[in-house]
C-alpha atoms as a PDB file:
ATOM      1  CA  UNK A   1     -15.668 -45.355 -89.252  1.00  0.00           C
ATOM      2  CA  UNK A   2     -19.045 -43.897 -90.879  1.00  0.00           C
ATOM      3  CA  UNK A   3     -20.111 -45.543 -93.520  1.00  0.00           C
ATOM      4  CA  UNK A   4     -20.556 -42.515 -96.194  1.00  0.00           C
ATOM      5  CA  UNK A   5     -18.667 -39.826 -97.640  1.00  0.00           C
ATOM      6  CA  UNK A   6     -19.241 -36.887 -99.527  1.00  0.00           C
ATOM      7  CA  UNK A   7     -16.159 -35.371-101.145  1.00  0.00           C
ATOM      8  CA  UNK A   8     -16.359 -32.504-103.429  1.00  0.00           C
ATOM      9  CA  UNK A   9     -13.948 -29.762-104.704  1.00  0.00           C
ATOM     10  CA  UNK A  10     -12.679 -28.339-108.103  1.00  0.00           C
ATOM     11  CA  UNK A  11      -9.099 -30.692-108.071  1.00  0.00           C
ATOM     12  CA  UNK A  12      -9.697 -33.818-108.764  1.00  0.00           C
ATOM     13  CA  UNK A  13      -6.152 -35.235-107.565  1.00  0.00           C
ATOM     14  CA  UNK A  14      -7.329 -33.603-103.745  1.00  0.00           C
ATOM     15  CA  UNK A  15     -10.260 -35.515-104.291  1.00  0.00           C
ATOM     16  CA  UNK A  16      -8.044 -38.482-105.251  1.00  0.00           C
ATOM     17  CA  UNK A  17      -5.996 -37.601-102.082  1.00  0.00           C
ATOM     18  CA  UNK A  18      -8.889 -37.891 -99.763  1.00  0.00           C
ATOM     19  CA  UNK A  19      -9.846 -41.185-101.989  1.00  0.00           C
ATOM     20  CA  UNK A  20      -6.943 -42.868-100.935  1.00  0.00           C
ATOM     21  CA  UNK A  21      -6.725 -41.714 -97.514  1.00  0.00           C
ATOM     22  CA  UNK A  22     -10.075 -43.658 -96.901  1.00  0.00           C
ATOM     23  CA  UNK A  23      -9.067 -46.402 -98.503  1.00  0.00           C
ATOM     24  CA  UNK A  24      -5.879 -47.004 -96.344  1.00  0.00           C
ATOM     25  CA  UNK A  25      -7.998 -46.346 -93.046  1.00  0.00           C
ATOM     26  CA  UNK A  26     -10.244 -48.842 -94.355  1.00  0.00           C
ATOM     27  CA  UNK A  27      -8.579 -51.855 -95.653  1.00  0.00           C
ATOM     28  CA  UNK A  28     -11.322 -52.769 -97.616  1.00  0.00           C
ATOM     29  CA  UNK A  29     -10.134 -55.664 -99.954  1.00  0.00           C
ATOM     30  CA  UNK A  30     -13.119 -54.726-102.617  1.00  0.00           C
ATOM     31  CA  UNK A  31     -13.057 -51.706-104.408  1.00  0.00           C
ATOM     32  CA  UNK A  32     -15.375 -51.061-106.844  1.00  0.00           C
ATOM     33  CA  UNK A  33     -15.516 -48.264-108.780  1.00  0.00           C
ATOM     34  CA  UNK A  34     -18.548 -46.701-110.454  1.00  0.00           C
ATOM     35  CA  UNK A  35     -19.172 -43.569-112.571  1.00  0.00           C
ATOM     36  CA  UNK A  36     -22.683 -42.245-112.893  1.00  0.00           C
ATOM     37  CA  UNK A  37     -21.739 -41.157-116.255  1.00  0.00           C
ATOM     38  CA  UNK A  38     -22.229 -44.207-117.890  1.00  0.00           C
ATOM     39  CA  UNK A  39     -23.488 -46.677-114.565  1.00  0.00           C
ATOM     40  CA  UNK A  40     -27.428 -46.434-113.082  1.00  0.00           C
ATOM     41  CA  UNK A  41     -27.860 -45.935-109.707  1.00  0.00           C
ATOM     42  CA  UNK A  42     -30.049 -48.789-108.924  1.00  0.00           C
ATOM     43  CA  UNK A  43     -27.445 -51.109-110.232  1.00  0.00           C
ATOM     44  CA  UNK A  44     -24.883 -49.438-107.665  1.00  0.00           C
ATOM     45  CA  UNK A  45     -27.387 -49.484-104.265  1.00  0.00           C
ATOM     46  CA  UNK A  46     -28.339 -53.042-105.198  1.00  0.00           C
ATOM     47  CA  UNK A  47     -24.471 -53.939-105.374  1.00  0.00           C
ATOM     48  CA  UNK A  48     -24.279 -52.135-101.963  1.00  0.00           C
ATOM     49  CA  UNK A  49     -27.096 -53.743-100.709  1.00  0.00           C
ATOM     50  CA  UNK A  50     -25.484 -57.387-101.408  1.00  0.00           C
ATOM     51  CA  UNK A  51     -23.275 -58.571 -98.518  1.00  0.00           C
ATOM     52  CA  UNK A  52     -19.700 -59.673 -99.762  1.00  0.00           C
ATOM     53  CA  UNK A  53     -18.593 -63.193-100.598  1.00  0.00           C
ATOM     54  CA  UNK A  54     -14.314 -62.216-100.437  1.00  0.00           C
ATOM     55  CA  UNK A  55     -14.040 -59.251 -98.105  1.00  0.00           C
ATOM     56  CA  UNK A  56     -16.084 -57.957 -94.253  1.00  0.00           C
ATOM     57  CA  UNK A  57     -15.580 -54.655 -95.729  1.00  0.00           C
ATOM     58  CA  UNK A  58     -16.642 -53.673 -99.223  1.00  0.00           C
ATOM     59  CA  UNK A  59     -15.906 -49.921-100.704  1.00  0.00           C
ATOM     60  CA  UNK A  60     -18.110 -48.545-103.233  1.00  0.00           C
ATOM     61  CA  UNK A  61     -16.716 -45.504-104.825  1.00  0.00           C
ATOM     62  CA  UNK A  62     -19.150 -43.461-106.571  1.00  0.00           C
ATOM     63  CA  UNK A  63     -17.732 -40.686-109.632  1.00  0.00           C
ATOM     64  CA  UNK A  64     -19.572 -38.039-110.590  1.00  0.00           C
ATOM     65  CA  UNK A  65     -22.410 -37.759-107.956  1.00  0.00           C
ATOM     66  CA  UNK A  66     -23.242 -34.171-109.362  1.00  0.00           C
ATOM     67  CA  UNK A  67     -26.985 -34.834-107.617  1.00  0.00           C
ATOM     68  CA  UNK A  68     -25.252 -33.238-104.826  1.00  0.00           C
ATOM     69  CA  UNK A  69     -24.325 -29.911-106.554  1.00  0.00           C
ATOM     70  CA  UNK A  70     -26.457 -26.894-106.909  1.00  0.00           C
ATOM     71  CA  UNK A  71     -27.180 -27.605-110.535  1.00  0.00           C
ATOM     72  CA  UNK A  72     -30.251 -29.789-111.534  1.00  0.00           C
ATOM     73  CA  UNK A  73     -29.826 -32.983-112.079  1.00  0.00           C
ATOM     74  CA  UNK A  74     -31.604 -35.406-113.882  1.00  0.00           C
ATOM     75  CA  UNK A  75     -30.791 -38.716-112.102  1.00  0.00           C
ATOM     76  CA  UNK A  76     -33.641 -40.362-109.966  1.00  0.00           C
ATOM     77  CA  UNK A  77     -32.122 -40.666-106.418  1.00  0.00           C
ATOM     78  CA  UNK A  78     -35.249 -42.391-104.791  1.00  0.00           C
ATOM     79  CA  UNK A  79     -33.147 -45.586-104.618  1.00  0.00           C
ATOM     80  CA  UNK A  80     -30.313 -43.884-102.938  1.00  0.00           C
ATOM     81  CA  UNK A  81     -33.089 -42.462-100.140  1.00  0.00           C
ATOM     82  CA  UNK A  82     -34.480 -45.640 -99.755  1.00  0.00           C
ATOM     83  CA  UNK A  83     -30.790 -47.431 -99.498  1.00  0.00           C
ATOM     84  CA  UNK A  84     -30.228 -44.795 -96.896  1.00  0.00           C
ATOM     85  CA  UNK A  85     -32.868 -45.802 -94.370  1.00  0.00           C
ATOM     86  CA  UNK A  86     -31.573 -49.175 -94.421  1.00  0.00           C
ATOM     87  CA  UNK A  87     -27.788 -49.788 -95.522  1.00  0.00           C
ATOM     88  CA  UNK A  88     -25.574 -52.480 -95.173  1.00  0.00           C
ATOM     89  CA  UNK A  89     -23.509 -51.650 -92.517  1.00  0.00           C
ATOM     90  CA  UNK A  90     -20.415 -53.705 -94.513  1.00  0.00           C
ATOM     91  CA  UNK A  91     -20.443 -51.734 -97.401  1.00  0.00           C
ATOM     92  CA  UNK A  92     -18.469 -48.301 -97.407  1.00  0.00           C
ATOM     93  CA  UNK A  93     -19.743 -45.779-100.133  1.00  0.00           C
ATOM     94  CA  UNK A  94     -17.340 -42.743-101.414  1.00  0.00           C
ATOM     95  CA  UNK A  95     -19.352 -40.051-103.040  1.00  0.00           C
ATOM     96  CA  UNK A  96     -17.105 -37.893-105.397  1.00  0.00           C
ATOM     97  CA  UNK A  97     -18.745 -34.776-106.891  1.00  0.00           C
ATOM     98  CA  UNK A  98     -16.739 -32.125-109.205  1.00  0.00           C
ATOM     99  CA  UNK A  99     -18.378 -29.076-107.956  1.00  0.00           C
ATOM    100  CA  UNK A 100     -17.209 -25.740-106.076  1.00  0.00           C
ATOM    101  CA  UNK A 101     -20.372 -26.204-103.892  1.00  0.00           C
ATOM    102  CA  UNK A 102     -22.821 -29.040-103.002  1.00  0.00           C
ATOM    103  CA  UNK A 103     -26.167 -27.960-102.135  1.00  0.00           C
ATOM    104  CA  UNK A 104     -26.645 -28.298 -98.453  1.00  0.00           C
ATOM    105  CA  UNK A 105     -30.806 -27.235 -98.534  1.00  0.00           C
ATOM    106  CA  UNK A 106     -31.085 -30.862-100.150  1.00  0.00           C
ATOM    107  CA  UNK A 107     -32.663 -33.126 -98.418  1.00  0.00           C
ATOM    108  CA  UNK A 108     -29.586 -36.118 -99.537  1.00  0.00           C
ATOM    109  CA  UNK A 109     -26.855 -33.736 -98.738  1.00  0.00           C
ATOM    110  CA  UNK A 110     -28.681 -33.639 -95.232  1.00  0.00           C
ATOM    111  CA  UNK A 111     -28.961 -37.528 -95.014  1.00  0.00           C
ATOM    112  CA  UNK A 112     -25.275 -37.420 -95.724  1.00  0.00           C
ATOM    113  CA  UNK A 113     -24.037 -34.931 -93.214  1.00  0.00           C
ATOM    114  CA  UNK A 114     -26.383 -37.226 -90.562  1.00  0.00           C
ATOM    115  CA  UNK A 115     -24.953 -40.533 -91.790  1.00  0.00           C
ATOM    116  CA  UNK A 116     -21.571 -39.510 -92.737  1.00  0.00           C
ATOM    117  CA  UNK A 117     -18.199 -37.128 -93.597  1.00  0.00           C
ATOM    118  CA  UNK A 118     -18.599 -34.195 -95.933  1.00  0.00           C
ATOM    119  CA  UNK A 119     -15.093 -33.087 -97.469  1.00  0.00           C
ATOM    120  CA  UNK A 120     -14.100 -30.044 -99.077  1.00  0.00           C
ATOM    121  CA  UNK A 121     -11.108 -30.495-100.812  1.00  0.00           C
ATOM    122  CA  UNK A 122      -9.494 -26.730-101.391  1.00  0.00           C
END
């Protein structure tokens, strides 16, 4: 199983859906849930970074990753890029983004399609 995925739509219980699916193909015993509404970035990739004490598998699900969108955004995503080049291979990270579109010209969207699943929830 990849280790990163991009789901975006409109419906956030599809979203949900595709959420859970993962989860149950993954049977990851640490869930952690984030929200870049009120969390920073670095904090998450430095929590994925860190191998788990409890679990092999650790899922990292990531709300609001609007970055992804075709609207500007204004969080820094250097640490992300960085993470990217050099993940933890035992850490699973769900990127959820509440947009019709993501922007595929980015150059994250691209590292995400390489290292991962992109999901359109419709």
């Amino acid at each position: 199983m990849k280790n990163f995925f991009l789901i975006y739509g409109l419906d956030k219980s599809l979203i949900n859906n595709e959420i859970n699916n993962i989860k149950e193909k993954l049977k990851a015993s640490e869930i952690i849930n984030y929200s870049l509404d009120k969390d920073n970035l670095e904090d998450i990739i430095l929590d994925a970074s860190l191998t788990s004490m409890f679990s092999p598998k650790k899922l990292i699900i990531i709300n609001n990753a609007n970055f992804f969108g075709t609207v500007k955004s204004n969080i820094d995503i250097n640490s992300l890029e960085e993470y990217l080049k050099h993940y933890n291979s035992d850490s699973y990270i769900i990127f959820s983004c509440s947009t019709e579109k993501i922007d595929s010209r980015k150059k994250i969207t691209k590292k995400i399609e390489e290292l991962g699943t992109i999901i359109e929830t419709k």
